[in-house]
Protein backbone atom coordinates (compact mmCIF):
# COMPACT_ATOMS: atom_id res chain seq x y z
CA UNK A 1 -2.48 -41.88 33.03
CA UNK A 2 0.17 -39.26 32.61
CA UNK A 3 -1.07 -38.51 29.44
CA UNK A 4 -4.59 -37.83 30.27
CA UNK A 5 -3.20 -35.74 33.26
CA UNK A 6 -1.12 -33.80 30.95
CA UNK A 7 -4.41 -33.81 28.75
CA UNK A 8 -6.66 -32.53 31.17
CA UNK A 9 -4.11 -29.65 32.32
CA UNK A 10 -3.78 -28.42 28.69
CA UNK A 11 -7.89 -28.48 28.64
CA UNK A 12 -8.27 -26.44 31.85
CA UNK A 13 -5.14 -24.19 30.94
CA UNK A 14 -7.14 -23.02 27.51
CA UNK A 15 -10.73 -22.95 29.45
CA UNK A 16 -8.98 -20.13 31.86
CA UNK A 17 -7.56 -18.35 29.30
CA UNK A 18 -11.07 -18.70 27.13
CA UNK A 19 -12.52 -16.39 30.42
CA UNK A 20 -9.64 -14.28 30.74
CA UNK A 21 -10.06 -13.73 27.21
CA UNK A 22 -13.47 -13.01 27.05
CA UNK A 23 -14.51 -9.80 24.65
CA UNK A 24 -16.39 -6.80 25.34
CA UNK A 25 -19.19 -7.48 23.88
CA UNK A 26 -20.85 -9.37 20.61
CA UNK A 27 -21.23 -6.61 18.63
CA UNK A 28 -19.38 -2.99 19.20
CA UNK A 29 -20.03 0.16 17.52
CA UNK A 30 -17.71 3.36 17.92
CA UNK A 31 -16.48 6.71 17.15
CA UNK A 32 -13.24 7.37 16.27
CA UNK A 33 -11.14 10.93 15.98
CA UNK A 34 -7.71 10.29 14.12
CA UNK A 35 -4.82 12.41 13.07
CA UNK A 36 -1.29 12.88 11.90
CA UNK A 37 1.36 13.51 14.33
CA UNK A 38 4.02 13.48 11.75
CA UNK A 39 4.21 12.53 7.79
CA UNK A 40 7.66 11.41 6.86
CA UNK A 41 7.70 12.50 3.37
CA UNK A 42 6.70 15.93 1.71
CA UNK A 43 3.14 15.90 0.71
CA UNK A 44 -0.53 16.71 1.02
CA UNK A 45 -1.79 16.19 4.63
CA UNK A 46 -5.47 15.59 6.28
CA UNK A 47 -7.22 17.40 8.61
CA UNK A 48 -8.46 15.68 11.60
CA UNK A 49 -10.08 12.16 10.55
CA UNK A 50 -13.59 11.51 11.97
CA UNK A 51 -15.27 8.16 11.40
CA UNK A 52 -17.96 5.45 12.86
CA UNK A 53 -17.09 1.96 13.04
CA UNK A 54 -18.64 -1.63 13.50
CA UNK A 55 -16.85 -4.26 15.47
CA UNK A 56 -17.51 -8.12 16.08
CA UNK A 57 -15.27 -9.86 18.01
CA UNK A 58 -14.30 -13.69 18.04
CA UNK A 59 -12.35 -14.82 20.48
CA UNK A 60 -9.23 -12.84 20.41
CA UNK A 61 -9.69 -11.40 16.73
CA UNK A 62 -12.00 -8.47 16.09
CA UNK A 63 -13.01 -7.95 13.22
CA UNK A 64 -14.48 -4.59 12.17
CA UNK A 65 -15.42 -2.28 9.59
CA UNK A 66 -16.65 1.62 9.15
CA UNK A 67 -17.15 4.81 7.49
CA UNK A 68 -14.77 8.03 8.42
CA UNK A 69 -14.59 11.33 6.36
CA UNK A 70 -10.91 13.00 5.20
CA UNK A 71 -10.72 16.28 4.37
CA UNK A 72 -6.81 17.46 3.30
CA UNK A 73 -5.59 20.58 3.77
CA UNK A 74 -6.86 23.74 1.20
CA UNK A 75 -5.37 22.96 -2.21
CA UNK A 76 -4.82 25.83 -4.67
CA UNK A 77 -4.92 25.85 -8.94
CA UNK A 78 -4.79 27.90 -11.77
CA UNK A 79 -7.42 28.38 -14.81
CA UNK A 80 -6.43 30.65 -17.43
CA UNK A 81 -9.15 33.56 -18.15
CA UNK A 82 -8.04 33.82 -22.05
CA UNK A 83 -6.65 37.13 -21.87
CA UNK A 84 -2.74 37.60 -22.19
CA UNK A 85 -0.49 40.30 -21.59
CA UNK A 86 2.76 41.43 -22.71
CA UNK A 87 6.07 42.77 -21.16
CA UNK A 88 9.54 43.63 -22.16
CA UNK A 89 12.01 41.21 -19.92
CA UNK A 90 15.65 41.72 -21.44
CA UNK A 91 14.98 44.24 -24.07
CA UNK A 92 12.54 41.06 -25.77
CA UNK A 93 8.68 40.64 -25.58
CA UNK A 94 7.35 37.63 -23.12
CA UNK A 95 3.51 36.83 -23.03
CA UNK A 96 2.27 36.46 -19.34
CA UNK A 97 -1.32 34.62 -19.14
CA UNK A 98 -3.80 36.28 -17.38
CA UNK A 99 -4.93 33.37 -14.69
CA UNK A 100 -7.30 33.32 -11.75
CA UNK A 101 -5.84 30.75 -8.40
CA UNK A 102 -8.54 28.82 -7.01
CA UNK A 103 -8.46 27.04 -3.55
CA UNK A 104 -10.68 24.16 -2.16
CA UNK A 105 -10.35 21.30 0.68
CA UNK A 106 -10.13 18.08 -0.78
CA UNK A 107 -12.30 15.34 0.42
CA UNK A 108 -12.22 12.03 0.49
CA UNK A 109 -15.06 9.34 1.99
CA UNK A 110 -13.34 6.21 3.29
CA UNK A 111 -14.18 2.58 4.00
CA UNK A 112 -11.54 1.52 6.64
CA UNK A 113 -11.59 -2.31 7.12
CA UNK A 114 -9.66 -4.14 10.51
CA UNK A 115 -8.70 -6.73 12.26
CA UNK A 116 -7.75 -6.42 15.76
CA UNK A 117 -5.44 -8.98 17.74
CA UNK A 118 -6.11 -8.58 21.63
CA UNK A 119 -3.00 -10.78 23.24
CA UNK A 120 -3.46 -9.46 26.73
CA UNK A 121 -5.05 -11.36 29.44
CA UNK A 122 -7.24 -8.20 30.31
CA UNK A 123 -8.19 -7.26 26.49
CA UNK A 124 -6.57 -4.08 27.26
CA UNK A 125 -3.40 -4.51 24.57
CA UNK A 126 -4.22 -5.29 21.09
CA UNK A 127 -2.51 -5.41 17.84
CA UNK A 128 -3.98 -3.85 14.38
CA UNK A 129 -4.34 -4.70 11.15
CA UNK A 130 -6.15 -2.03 8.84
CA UNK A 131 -6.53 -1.30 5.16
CA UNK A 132 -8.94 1.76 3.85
CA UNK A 133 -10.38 2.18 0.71
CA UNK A 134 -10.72 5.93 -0.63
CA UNK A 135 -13.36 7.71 -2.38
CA UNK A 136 -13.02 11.22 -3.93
CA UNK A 137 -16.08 13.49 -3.30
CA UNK A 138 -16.43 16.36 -5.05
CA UNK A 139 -18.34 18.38 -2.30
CA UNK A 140 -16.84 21.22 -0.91
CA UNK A 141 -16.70 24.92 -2.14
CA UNK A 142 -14.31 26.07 -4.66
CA UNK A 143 -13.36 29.73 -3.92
CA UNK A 144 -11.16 31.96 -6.00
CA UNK A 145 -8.43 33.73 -3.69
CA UNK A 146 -6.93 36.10 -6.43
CA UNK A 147 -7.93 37.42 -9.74
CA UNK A 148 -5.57 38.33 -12.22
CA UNK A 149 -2.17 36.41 -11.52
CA UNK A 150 0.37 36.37 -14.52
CA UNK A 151 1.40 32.85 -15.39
CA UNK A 152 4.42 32.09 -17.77
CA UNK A 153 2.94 28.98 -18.84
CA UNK A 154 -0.93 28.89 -20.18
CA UNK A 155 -3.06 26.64 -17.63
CA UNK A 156 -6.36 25.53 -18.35
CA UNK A 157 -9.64 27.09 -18.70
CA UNK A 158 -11.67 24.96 -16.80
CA UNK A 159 -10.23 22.48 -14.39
CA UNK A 160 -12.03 19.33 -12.65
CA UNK A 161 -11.31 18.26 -9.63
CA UNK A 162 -10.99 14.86 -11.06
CA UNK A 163 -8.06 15.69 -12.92
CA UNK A 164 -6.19 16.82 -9.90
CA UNK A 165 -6.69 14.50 -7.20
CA UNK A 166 -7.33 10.52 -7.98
CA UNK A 167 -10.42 9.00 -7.78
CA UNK A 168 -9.98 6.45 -5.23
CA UNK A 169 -6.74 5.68 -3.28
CA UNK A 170 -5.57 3.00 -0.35
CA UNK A 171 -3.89 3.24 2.80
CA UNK A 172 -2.42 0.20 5.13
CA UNK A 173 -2.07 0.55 9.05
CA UNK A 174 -0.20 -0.94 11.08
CA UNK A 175 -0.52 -0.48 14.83
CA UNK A 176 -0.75 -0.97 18.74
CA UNK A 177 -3.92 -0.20 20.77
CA UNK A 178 -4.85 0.47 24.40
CA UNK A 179 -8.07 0.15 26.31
CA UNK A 180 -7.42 3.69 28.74
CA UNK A 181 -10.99 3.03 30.44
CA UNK A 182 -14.32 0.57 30.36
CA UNK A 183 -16.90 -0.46 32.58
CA UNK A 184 -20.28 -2.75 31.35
CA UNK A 185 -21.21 -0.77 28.28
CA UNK A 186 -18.15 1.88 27.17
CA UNK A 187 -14.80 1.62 26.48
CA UNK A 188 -12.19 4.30 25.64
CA UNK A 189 -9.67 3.08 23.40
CA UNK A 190 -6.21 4.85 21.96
CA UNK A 191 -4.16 3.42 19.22
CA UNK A 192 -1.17 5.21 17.61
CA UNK A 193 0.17 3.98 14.19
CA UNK A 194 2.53 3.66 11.46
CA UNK A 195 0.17 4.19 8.22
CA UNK A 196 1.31 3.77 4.22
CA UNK A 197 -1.22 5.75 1.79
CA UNK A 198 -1.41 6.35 -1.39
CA UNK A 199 -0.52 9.77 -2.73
CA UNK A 200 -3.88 11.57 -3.57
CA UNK A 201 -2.39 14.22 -6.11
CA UNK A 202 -1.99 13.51 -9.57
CA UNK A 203 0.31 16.04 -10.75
CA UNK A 204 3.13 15.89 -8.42
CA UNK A 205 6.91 15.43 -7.78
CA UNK A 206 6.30 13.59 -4.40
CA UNK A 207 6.38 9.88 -3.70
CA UNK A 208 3.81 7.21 -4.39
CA UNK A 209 3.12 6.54 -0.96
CA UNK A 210 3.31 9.03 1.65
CA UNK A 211 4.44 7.44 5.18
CA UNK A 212 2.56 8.96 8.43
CA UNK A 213 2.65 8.26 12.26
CA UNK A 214 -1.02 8.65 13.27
CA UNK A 215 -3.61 9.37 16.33
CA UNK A 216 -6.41 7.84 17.11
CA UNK A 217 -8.83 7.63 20.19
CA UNK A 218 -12.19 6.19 20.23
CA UNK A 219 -15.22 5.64 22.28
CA UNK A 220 -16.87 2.42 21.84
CA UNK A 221 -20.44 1.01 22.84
CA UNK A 222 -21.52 -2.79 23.50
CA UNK A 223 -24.64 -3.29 21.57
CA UNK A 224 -24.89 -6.79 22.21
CA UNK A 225 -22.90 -8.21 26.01
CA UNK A 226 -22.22 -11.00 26.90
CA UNK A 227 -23.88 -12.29 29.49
């Protein structure tokens, strides 16, 4: 008897917390706005992160992934236009390279994938879980800021972008989230977080992975409620 009582307690104790627990919705889409607050180690930083994500919950898990665009701050390089020029430096002769700096924003399209641990009895704390997968795009304008710039060393004449920045890179995320506002249909979410990714350069003297404390607020829709 005291074991079916015991039984029966345990039953009703995990029904409760089944409602308390109960998600936002079957299927949630969102925007999201992210960016750095502060990178730990010297190195090439993004611009503010926008990106669209899919969510389906089960049970306390959420599982969820999306599309977001990163575009780093404006990158410079040299190309050498093939002329050379000569000057005295210490009563010897040292050839200077006749080189034109060109700048551009690097871009990256990424695939972040989540999982999201709500352990709140109002969904309104969650932990995260997030890896992102990194795809080089070659889109935006190249400009030349200055013609003419006399280089020790000869650089290239022609330079891809490809040979710069890698082709694809990773990032892991590790964070806390808050629900700041819902009602029926919306929520407003906030999650800062501690983020490892994968240096982008290719020719540098900074670390592999470049540490970050990031940003992030979102806006989220219920496509499918529960009822």
């Amino acid at each position: 008897m005291q074991k079916h009582f015991f039984l029966l307690l345990a039953l009703c104790c995990v029904v409760t917390s089944a409602q308390a627990q109960k998600a936002f919705g079957k299927l949630v889409a969102g925007l999201e706005m992210g960016f750095d607050v502060s990178q730990f180690t010297a190195g090439i930083k993004p611009r503010i992160i926008p990106g669209v994500q899919l969510e389906v919950p089960i049970g306390r898990l959420s599982l969820g992934a999306g599309l977001s665009r990163e575009i780093y701050r404006e990158y410079e390089y040299y190309t050498w236009t093939g002329q050379t020029i000569e000057r005295i430096e210490n009563e010897k002769p040292v050839t200077f390279y006749i080189s034109d700096i060109h700048a551009f924003r690097p871009a990256y399209w990424s695939i972040p994938l989540k999982i999201d641990y709500r352990f709140h009895r109002c969904h309104c704390v969650f932990a995260h879980l997030g890896m992102t997968l990194d795809y080089f795009s070659d889109s935006p304008p190249d400009r030349v800021t200055f013609q003419g710039a006399e280089t020790r060393e000869a650089p290239l004449t022609e330079v891809r972008r490809d040979q710069l920045f890698k082709k694809s890179t990773k990032s892991y995320e590790f964070g806390i989230g808050f629900k700041l506002h819902s009602n029926d249909y919306f929520r407003l979410v906030a999650r800062p977080s501690y983020v490892l990714s994968e240096n982008p350069e290719i020719y540098t003297d900074g670390p592999r992975y470049l540490p970050t404390f990031r940003m992030m607020f979102g806006i989220q829709y219920a496509f499918i409620r529960y009822e």
